[in-house]
Protein backbone atom coordinates (compact mmCIF):
# COMPACT_ATOMS: atom_id res chain seq x y z
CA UNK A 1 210.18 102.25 253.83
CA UNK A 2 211.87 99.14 254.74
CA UNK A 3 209.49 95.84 255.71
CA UNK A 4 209.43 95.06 259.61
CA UNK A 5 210.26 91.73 261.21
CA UNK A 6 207.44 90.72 263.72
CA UNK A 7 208.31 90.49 267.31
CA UNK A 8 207.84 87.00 268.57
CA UNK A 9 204.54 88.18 270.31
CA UNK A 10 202.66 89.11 267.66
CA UNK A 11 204.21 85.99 264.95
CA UNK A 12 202.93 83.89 267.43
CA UNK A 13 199.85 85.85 267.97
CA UNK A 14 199.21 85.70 264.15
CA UNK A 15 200.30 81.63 263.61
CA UNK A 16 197.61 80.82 266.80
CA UNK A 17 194.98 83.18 264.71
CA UNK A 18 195.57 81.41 261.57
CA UNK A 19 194.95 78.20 263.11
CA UNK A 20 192.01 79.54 265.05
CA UNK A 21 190.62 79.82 261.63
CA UNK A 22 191.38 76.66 260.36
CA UNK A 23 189.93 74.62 262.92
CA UNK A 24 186.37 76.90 263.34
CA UNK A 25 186.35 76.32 259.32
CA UNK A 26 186.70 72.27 259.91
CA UNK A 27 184.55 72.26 262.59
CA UNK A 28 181.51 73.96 261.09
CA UNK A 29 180.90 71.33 258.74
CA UNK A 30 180.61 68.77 261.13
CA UNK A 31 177.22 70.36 262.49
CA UNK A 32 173.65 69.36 261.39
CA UNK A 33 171.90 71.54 258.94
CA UNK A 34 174.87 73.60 258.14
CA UNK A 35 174.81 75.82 255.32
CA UNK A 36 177.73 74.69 253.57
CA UNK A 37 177.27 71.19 252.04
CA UNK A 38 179.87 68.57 252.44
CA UNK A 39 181.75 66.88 249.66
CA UNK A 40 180.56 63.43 248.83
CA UNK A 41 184.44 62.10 248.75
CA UNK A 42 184.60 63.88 252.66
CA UNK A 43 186.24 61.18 255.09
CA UNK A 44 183.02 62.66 257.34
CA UNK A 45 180.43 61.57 254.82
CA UNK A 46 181.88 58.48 254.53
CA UNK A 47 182.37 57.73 258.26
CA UNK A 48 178.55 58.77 258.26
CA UNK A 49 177.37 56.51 255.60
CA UNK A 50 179.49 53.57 257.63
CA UNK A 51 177.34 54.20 260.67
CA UNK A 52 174.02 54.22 258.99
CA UNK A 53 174.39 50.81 257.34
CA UNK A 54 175.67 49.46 260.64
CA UNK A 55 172.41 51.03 262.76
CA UNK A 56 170.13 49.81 259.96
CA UNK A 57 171.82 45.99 260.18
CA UNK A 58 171.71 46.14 263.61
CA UNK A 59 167.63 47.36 264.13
């Protein structure tokens, strides 16, 4: 049996999925007391270290 080309519908369908994906996996990090633990070299982490320095120089 031969392989099938996608119609456009569903490539697109299956691209906007994929990305759906992607960007509920980034974003779930980004929440407090998440299960999944952040990298210490994460540009997040380090935007969040930034801002406590700056909040404690500032109090």
């Amino acid at each position: 049996m031969g392989v099938t080309r996608l119609k456009r519908k569903d490539r697109r369908n299956k691209t906007t999925a994929r990305l759906e994906v992607q960007f509920l996996k980034l974003g779930r990090n980004v929440e407090l007391g998440s299960r999944s633990k952040l990298s210490k070299d994460s540009q997040i982490v380090k935007n969040n270290a930034i801002l406590d320095k700056l909040t404690t120089e500032t109090k």
